[in-house]
Structure formats: structure tokens, C-alpha cells
Protein backbone atom coordinates (compact mmCIF):
# COMPACT_ATOMS: atom_id res chain seq x y z
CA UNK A 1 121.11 91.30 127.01
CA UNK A 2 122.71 95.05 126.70
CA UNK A 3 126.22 95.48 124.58
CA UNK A 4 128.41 97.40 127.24
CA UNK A 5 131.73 98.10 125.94
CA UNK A 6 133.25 97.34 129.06
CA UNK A 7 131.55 93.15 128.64
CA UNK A 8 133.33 92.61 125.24
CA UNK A 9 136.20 90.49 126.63
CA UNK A 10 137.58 93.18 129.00
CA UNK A 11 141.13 93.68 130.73
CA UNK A 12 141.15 93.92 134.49
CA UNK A 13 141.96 97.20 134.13
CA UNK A 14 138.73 97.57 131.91
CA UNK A 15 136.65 96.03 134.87
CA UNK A 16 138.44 98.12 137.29
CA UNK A 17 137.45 101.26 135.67
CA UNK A 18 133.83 100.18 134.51
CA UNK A 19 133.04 99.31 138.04
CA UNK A 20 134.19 102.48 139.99
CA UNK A 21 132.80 104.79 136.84
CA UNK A 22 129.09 102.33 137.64
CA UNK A 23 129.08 103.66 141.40
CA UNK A 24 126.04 105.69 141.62
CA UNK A 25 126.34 106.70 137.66
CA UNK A 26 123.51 105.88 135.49
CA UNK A 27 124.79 103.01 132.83
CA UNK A 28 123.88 105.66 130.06
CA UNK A 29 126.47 108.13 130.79
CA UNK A 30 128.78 105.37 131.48
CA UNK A 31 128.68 104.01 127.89
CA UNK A 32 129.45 107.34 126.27
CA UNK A 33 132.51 108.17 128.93
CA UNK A 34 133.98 104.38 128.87
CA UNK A 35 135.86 104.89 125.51
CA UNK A 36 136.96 107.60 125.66
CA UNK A 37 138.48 107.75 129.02
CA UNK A 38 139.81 104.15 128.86
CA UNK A 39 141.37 105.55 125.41
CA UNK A 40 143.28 108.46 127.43
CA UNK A 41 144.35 106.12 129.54
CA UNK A 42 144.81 102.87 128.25
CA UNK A 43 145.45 100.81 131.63
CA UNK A 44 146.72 100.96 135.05
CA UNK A 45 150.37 102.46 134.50
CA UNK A 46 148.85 105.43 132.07
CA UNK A 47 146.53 106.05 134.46
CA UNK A 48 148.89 106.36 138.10
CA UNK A 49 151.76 108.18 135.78
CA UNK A 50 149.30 111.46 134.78
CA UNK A 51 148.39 113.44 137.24
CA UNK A 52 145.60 113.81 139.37
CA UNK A 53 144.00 116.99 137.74
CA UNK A 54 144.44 115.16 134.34
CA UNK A 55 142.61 112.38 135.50
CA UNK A 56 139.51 114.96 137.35
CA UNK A 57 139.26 116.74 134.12
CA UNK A 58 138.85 113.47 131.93
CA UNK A 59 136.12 112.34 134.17
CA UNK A 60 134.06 115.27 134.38
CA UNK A 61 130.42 114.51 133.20
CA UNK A 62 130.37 111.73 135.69
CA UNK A 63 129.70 113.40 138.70
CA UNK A 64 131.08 112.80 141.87
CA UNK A 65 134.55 113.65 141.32
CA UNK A 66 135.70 111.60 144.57
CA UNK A 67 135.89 108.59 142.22
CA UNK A 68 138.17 109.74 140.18
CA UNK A 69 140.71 110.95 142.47
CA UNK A 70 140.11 107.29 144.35
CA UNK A 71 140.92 105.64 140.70
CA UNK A 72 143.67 107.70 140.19
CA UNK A 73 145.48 106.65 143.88
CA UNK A 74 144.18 103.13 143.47
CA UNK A 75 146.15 102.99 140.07
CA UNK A 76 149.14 104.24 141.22
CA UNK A 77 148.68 101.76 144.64
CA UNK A 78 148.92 98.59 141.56
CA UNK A 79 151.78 99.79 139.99
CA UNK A 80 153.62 99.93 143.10
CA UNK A 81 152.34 97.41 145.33
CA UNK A 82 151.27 94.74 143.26
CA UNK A 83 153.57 95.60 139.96
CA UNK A 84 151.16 97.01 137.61
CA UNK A 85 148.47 93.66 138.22
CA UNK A 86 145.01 94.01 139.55
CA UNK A 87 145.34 91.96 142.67
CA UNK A 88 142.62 89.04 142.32
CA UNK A 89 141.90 88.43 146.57
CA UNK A 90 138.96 90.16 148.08
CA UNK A 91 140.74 91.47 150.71
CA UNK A 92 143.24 93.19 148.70
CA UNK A 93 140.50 94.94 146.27
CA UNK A 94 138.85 96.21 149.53
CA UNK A 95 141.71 98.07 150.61
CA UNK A 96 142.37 100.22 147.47
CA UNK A 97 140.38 103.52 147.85
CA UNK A 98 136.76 103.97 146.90
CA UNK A 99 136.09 99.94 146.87
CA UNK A 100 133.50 98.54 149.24
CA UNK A 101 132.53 95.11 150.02
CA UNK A 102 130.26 95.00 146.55
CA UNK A 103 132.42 96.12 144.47
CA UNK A 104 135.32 94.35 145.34
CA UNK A 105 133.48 91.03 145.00
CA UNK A 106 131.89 92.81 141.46
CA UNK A 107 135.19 93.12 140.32
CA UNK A 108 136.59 89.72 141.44
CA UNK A 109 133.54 88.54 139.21
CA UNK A 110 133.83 89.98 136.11
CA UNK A 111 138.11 90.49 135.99
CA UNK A 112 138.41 86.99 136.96
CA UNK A 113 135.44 85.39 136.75
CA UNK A 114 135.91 83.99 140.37
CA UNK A 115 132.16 82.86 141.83
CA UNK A 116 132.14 86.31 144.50
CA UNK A 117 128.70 86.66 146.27
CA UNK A 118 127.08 90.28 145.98
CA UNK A 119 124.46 92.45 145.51
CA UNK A 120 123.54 95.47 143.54
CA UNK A 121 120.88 97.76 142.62
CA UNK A 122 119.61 95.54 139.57
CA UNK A 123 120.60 91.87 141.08
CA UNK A 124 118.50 92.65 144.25
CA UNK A 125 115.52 93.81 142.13
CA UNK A 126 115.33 90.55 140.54
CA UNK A 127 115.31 88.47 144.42
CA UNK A 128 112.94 91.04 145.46
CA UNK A 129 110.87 90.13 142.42
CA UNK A 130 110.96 86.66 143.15
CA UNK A 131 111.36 86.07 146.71
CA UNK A 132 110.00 89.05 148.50
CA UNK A 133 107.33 90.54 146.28
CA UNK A 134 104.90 91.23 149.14
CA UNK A 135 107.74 92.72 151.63
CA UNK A 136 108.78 96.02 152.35
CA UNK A 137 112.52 96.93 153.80
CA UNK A 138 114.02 93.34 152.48
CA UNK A 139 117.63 93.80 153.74
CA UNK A 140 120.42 92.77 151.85
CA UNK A 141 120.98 90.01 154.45
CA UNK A 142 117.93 88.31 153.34
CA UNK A 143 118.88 88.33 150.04
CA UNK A 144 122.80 87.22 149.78
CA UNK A 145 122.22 83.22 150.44
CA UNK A 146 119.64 83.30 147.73
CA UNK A 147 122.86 85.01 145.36
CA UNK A 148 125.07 82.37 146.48
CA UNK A 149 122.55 79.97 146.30
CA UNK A 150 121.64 80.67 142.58
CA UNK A 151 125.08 81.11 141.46
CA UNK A 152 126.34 79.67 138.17
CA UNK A 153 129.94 78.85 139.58
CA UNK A 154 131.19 77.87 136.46
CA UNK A 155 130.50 81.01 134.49
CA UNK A 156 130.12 83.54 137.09
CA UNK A 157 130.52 87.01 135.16
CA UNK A 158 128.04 85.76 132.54
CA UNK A 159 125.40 85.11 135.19
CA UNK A 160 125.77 87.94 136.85
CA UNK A 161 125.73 90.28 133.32
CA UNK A 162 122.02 88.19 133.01
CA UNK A 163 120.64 88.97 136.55
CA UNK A 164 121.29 92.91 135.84
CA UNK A 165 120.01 92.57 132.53
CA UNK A 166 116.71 91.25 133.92
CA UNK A 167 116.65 93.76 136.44
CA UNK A 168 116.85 96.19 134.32
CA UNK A 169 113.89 94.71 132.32
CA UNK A 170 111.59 94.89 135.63
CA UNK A 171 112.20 98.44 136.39
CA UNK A 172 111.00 99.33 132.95
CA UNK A 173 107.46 96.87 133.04
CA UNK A 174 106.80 97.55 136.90
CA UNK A 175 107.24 99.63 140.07
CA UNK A 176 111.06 99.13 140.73
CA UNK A 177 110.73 96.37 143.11
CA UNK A 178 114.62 97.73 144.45
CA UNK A 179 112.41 100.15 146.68
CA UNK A 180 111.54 97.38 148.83
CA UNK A 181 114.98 97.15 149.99
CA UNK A 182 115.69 98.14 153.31
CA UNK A 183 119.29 99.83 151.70
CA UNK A 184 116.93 102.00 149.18
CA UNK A 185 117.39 105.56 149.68
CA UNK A 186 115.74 108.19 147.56
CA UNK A 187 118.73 110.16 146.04
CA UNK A 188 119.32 113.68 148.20
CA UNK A 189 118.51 117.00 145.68
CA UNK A 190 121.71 117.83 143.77
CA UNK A 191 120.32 121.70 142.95
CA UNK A 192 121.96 124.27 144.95
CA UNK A 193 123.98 121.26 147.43
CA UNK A 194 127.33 121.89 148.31
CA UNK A 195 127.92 118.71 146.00
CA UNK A 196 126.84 120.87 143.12
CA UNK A 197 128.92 123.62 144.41
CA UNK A 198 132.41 121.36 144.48
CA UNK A 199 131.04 119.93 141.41
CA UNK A 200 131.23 123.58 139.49
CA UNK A 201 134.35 124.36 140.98
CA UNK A 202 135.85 121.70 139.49
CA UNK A 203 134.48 122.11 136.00
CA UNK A 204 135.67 125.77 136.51
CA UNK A 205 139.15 124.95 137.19
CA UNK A 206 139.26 122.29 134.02
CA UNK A 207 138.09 125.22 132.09
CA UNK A 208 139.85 128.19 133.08
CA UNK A 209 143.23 126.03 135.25
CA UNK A 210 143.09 128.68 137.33
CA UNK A 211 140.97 130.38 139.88
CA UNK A 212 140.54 132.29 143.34
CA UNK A 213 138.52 133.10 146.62
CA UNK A 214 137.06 136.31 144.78
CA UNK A 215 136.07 134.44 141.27
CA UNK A 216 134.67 131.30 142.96
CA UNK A 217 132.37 133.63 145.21
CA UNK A 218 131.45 135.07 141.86
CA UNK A 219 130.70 132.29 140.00
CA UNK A 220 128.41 130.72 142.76
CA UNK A 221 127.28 133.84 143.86
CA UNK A 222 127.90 133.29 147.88
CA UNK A 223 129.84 135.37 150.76
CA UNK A 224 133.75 134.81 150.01
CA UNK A 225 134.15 132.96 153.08
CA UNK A 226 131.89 130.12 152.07
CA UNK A 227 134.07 130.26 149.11
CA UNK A 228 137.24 130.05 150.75
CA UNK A 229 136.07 127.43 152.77
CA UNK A 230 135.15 125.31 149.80
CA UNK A 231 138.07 125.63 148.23
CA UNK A 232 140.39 124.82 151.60
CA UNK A 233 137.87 121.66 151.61
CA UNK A 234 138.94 120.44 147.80
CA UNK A 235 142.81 121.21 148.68
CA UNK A 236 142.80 119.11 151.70
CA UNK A 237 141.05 116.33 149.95
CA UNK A 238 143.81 116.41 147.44
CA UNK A 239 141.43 117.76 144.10
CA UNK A 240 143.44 121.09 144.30
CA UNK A 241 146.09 122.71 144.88
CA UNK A 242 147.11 126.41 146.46
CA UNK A 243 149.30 128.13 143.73
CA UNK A 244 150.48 132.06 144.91
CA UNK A 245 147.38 133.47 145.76
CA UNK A 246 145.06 131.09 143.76
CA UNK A 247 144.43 127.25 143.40
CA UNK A 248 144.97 125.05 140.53
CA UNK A 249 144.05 121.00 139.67
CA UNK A 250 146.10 118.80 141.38
């Protein structure tokens, strides 16, 4: 079993966070980031009253900044929808931004230890393992009545925090049996993307607060019009904001 700061008895909130910050994040950089970001902002009210470029510049490390503006509105969404509570049905985690089937019923597990059927990366290495080991492109279909099947209704959370464990165990002593899923996609290259691009922006603007069209195009060395188009793109998605004749963090 691993000792994740976010399993010691956690707050909803704590689950909340620790889930979104586990989407497509290695569990490594998770650990060191955890503290110190649930320290800045200690639960859901901290967290919707700062504002969004506070929130951006305490995640950055993480990657995929889209999370972070989608934790930041999903806060402020249970403060005033739902008075500050996580809400505990599935169908209300689904609707708050950035939460997906998975990780709503995730969540539901380990906040409230309800019995929720999923599936990720480490769980469906273990099925795979066990149920499919000479199949290729297993879909998750396949694999979801042999979750609920399993399932330790009484202690739910705990069950779960032992399947990923043991997943994690079989992709260090074998081939990672997850690549037999049919949802397995080899991650796209981050070098020189247009992800990396918004990615440096950002960091830029948490380091200097404010930039323009000419210094972007400097920084990434490209034509001011891709430039100008990026940074349009991060203002409409609500990660910036157009200040005079420059842009700052939301």
C-alpha cells in the first residue's frame, strides 16, 4: 500500500482536489503539489473566493492548466449552488466542469465512501491481468461488471485504494497489461505542441504578470500572429485577460 496524503482521512474537498490534480498527472508530482496547494487553499470557499490567476499560478508544475481553471469554477459552483458542500449524487458531480463519468463515481468513492462502479488506468490493469491476459483492445465495457462484481460494498474507498495499489505493482514486474485496453492511447509529444506553447505562456505571465503580442512571439520564437492568436485563444477560455495593450492572469 502507498501513503498518499490525500488517503489519510481526507475532507471532500481533499478528494475533490486529489482527483482532478490525478487526471492525466503522474501520482509523483501529485504528492509534492497536494500540500502545498491544499495549504493555499484550505477548502472549497478559499478556493472560489481567490481568483482565477491565483489559482493557475499555484498549480503550475502540473501541467494542463485547463484543470485548474475547471477547479477553480467548480469551487465557486459549491459555494453557491450547493452552500459550500460537495454534492454526494453522481449526477450532480458530473455536471461541475472538468468531471467525467470516472471521476465523478472516483470521487463519490473515496469522499463518501458510496460503492460507485469505475475504472481507471491502474484498476483496469489489474482485470486485464486477471481476466483478459491473452486479449488485445479489452474495452472498458468488458471490464465494468467484473468492478461491480468484485466490489467490497462495505468499505468501498479502501478497496479501491488496494486495486490501484496492485496495479501499480504489475506495471513495475511486467509489460503494463493497461495497453491491452481498447481506451489506451500512447500520450501525443508535448515538445514544440501548441500545449507546450499555452503551457509557457502561462508560466510567463505567473512570472513576469504581464506580457504582450511582441514578447510572447519572442519568447517562443514564432510570427506575431501565431502569437496573437494564442493569446486571443487563452482570453476566450477565461486563463487571461486583455489589459491596455497587453494581457494579464485572470
Amino acid at each position: 500500500g502507498r501513503a498518499l496524503p490525500w488517503r489519510n482521512d481526507p475532507t471532500p474537498y481533499e478528494v475533490f482536489v486529489s482527483e482532478v490534480m490525478l487526471q492525466q498527472t503522474q501520482v509523483e508530482r501529485v504528492v509534492n503539489k497536494f500540500p502545498e496547494f491544499i495549504a493555499r487553499f484550505p477548502g472549497f470557499a478559499g478556493l472560489a473566493g481567490a481568483a482565477a490567476g491565483e489559482v493557475i499560478a499555484a498549480w503550475q508544475g502540473m501541467g494542463y492548466n485547463r484543470r485548474a481553471l475547471n477547479l477553480h469554477r467548480a469551487a465557486r459552483i459549491v459555494v453557491e449552488r450547493h452552500g459550500g458542500l460537495l454534492p454526494r449524487t453522481i449526477a450532480e458531480l458530473e455536471a461541475l466542469p472538468g468531471i467525467g463519468k470516472a471521476t465523478a463515481r472516483s470521487i463519490a468513492a473515496f469522499a463518501f465512501n458510496e460503492p460507485a462502479v469505475f475504472v481507471e488506468t491502474n484498476i483496469r490493469s489489474v482485470f486485464i491481468h486477471f481476466f483478459f491476459n491473452g486479449a488485445e483492445k479489452v474495452p472498458d465495457a468488458d471490464l465494468l461488471p467484473l468492478v461491480e462484481l468484485t466490489l467490497d460494498r462495505k468499505n468501498p474507498s479502501r478497496w479501491y485504494n488496494a486495486l490501484m495499489d496492485y496495479g501499480v505493482m504489475l506495471k513495475k514486474t511486467r509489460a503494463n497489461p493497461s495497453r491491452k485496453s481498447a481506451s489506451y492511447r500512447p500520450q501525443a509529444p508535448f515538445r514544440n505542441s501548441r500545449r507546450q506553447a499555452r503551457g509557457r505562456v502561462i508560466a510567463h505571465l505567473v512570472e513576469r504578470k504581464r506580457t504582450s503580442v511582441k514578447k510572447i512571439a519572442a519568447l517562443l520564437e514564432v510570427e506575431q500572429a501565431y502569437a496573437r492568436d494564442l493569446l486571443d485563444e487563452l482570453a476566450r477560455e477565461g486563463f487571461i485577460v486583455k489589459k491596455g495593450n497587453g494581457f494579464v492572469l485572470a
